[in-house]
Protein backbone atom coordinates (compact mmCIF):
# COMPACT_ATOMS: atom_id res chain seq x y z
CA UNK A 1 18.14 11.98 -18.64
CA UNK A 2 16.79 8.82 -19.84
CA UNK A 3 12.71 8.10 -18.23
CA UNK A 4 11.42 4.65 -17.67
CA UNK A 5 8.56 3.49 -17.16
CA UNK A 6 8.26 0.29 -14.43
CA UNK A 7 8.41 -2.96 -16.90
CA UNK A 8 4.91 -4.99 -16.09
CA UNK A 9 2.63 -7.12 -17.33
CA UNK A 10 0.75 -6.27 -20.30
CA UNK A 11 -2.37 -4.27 -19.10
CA UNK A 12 -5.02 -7.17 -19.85
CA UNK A 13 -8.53 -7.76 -18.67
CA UNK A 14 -7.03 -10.64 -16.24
CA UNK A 15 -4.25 -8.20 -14.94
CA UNK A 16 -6.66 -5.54 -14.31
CA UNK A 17 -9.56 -7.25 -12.62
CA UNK A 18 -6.71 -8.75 -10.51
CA UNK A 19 -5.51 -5.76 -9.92
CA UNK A 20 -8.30 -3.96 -9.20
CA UNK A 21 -9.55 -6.72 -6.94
CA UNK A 22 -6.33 -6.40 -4.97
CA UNK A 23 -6.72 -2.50 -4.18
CA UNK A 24 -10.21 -2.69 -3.41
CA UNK A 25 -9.18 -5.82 -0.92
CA UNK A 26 -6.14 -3.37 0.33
CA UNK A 27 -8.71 -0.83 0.88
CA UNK A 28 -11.06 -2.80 2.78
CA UNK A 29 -8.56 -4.46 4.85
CA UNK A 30 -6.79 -1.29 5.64
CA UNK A 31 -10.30 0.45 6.95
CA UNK A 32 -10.89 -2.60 9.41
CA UNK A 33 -7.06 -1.99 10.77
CA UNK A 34 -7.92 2.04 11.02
CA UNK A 35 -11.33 0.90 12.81
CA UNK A 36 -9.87 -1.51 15.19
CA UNK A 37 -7.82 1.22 16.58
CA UNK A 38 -4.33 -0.81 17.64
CA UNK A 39 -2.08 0.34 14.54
CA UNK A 40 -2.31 0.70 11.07
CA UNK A 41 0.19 -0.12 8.14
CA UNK A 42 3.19 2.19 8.20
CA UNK A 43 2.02 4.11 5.03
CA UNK A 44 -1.45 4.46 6.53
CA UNK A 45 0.42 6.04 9.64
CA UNK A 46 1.04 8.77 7.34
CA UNK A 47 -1.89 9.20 5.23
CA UNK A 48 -4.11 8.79 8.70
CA UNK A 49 -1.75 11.86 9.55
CA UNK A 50 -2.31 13.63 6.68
CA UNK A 51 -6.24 13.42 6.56
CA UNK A 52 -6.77 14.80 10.26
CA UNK A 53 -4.47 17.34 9.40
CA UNK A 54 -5.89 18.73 5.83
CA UNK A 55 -9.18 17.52 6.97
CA UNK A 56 -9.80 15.28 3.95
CA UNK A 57 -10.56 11.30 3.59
CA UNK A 58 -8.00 8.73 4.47
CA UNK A 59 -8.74 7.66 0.89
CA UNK A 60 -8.18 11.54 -0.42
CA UNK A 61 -5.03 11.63 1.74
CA UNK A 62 -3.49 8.32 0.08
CA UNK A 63 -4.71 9.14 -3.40
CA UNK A 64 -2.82 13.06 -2.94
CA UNK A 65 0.51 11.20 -1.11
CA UNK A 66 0.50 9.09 -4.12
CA UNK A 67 0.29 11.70 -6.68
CA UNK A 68 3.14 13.84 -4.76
CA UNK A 69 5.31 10.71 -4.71
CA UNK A 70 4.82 9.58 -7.96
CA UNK A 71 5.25 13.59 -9.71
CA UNK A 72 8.30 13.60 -7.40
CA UNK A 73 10.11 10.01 -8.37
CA UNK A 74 9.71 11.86 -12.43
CA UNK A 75 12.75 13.90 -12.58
CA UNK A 76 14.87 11.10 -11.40
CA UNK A 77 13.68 9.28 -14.54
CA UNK A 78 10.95 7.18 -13.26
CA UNK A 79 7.36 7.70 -15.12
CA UNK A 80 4.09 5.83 -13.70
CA UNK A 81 1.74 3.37 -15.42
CA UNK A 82 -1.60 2.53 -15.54
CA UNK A 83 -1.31 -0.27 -12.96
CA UNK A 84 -0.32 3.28 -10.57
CA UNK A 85 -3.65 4.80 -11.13
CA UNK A 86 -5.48 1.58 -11.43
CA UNK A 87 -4.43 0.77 -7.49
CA UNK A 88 -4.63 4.60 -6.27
CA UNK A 89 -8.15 5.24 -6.71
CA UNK A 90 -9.30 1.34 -5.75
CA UNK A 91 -7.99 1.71 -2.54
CA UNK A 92 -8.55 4.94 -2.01
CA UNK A 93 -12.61 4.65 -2.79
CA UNK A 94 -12.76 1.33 -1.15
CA UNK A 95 -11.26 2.63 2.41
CA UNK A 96 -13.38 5.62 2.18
CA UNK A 97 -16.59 3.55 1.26
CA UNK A 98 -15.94 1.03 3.94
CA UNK A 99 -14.49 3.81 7.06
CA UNK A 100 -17.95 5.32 5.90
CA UNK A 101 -19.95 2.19 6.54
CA UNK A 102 -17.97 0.63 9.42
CA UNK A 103 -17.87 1.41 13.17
CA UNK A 104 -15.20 1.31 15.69
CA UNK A 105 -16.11 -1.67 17.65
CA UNK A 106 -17.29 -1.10 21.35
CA UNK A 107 -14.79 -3.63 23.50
CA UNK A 108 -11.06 -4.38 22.86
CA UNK A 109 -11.71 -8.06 22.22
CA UNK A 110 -13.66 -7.22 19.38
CA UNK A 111 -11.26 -4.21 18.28
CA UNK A 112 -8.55 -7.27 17.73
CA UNK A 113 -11.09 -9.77 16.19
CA UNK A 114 -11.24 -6.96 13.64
CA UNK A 115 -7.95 -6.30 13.46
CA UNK A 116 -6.86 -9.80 13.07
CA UNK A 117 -9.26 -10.17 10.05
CA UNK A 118 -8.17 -7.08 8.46
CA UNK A 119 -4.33 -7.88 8.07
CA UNK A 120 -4.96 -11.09 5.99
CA UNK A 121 -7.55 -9.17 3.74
CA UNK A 122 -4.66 -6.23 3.14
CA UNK A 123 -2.20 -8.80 2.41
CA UNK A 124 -4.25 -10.89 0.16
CA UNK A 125 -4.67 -7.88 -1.82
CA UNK A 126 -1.16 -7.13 -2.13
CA UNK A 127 -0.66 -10.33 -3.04
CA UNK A 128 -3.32 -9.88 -5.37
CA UNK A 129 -1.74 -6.22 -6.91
CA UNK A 130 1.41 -8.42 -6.92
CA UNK A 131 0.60 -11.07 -9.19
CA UNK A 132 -1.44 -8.78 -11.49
CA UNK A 133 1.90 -6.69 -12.20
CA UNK A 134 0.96 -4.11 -13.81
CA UNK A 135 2.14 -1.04 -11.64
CA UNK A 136 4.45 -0.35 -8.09
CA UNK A 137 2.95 1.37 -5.25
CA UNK A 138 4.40 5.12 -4.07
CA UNK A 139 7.05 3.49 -2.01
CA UNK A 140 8.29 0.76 -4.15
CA UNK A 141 8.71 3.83 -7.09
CA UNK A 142 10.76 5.53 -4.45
CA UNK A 143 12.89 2.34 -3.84
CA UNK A 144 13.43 1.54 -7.60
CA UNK A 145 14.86 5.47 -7.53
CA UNK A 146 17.26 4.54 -5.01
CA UNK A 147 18.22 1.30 -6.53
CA UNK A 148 18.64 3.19 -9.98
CA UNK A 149 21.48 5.25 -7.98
CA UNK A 150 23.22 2.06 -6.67
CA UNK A 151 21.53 2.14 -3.17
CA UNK A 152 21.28 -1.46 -1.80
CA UNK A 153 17.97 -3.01 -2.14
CA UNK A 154 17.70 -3.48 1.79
CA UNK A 155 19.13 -0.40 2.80
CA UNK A 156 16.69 1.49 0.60
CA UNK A 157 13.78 -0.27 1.48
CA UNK A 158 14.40 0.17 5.41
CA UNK A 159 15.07 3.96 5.05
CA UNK A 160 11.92 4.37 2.99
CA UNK A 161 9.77 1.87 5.15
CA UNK A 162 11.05 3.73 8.63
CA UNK A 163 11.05 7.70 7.33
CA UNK A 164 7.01 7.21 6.25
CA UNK A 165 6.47 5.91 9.98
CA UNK A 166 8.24 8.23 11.36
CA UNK A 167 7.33 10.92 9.53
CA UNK A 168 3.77 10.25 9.82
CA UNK A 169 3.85 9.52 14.02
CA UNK A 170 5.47 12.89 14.33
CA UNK A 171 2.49 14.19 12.42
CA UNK A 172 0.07 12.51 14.80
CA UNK A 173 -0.79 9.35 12.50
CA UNK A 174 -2.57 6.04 13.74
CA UNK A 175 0.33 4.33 15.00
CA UNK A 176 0.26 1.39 17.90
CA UNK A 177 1.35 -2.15 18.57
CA UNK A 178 -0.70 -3.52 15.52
CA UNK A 179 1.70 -1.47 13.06
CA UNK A 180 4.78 -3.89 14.48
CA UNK A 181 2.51 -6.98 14.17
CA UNK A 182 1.76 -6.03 10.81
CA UNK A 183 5.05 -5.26 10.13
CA UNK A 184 6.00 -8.87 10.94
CA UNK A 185 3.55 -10.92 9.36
CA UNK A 186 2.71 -9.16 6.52
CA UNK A 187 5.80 -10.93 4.38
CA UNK A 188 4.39 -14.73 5.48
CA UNK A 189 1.11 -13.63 4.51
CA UNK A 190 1.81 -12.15 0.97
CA UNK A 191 3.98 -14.95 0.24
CA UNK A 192 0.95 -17.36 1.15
CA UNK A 193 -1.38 -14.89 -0.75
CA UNK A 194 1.21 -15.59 -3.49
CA UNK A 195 1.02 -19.50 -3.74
CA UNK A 196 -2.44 -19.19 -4.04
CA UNK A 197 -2.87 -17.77 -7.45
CA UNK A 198 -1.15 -18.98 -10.57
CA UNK A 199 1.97 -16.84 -11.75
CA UNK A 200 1.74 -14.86 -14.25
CA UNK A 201 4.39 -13.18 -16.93
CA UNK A 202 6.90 -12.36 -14.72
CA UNK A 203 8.54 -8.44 -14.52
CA UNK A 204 12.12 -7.03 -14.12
CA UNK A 205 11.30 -4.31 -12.05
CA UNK A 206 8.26 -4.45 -10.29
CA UNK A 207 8.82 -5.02 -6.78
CA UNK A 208 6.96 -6.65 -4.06
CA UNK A 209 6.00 -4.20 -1.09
């Protein structure tokens, strides 16, 4: 068996602050949509799940998923990168930091006021982890696994995208109306997150999630 690393950017000081940036962004917007209380991201469904149940830190939870993904996309040939770790522990210390500091607001008018700031902020730093290119997240290694075994694109990203939400409601996660809201405006708002910062060297495998 052949292993492969995802082809990135070159791991620079400009690709890493960027990336960094983006995670820590991803983690801060992610707390405000776990705060707000009307529905999370769909991978947060499942690492929310997974911290009540082991009784560990939404950031511990995402940070362990990762590491189980990750170890588990190796023997079909796919190895991680720095970008991988680089991303892992910014969000996960930046949602932990900012659940710790932030309170679920008191009134649902200012549950969605915080909600509606947190989505741009989690796309801006996907947009952000995007551009810098230096890594995939746990899903999108998944997905390039799939793809490496002739799965369609589509087909592997909706199976992937739908078993982590349902997987994680069954298990009790954060899930509500705000993780279909997200789940539609997310793609505008990356793509606008996009156009705002210059391109970069351009990969052949890392893929947008």
């Amino acid at each position: 068996m052949r292993f492969r690393r995802v082809e990135t950017n070159p791991l620079t000081p400009r690709t890493l602050f960027r990336s960094t940036l983006g995670a820590v962004l991803i983690g801060v917007g992610a707390a405000g949509m776990i705060r707000a209380s009307v529905g999370v991201t769909p991978w947060d469904v499942l690492t929310t799940a997974v911290s009540d149940l082991a009784d560990i830190t939404v950031g511990q939870s995402g940070a362990l998923l990762t590491v189980i993904v990750l170890a588990a996309c190796v023997p079909f040939g796919r190895l991680p990168g720095w970008g991988n770790l680089t991303t892992m522990f910014g969000v996960g210390v930046a949602v932990d930091l900012t659940l710790a500091a932030l309170e679920e607001p008191g009134t649902l008018l200012a549950r969605v006021a915080l909600y509606a700031v947190s989505v741009p902020v989690v796309c801006l730093g996907v947009a952000l982890v995007v551009r810098a290119d230096i890594g995939v997240g746990p899903l999108e290694m998944v997905m390039l696994v799939a793809t490496d075994r002739r799965t369609p694109l589509v087909v592997a990203r909706v199976v992937i995208e739908a078993t982590t939400l349902v997987l994680g409601w069954v298990l009790g996660g954060a899930l509500g109306v705000g993780t279909a809201v997200f789940a539609l405006t997310a793609g505008p708002l990356i793509a606008m997150g996009l156009r705002l910062q210059p391109a970069g060297q351009p990969s052949r495998e890392a893929i947008p999630g």
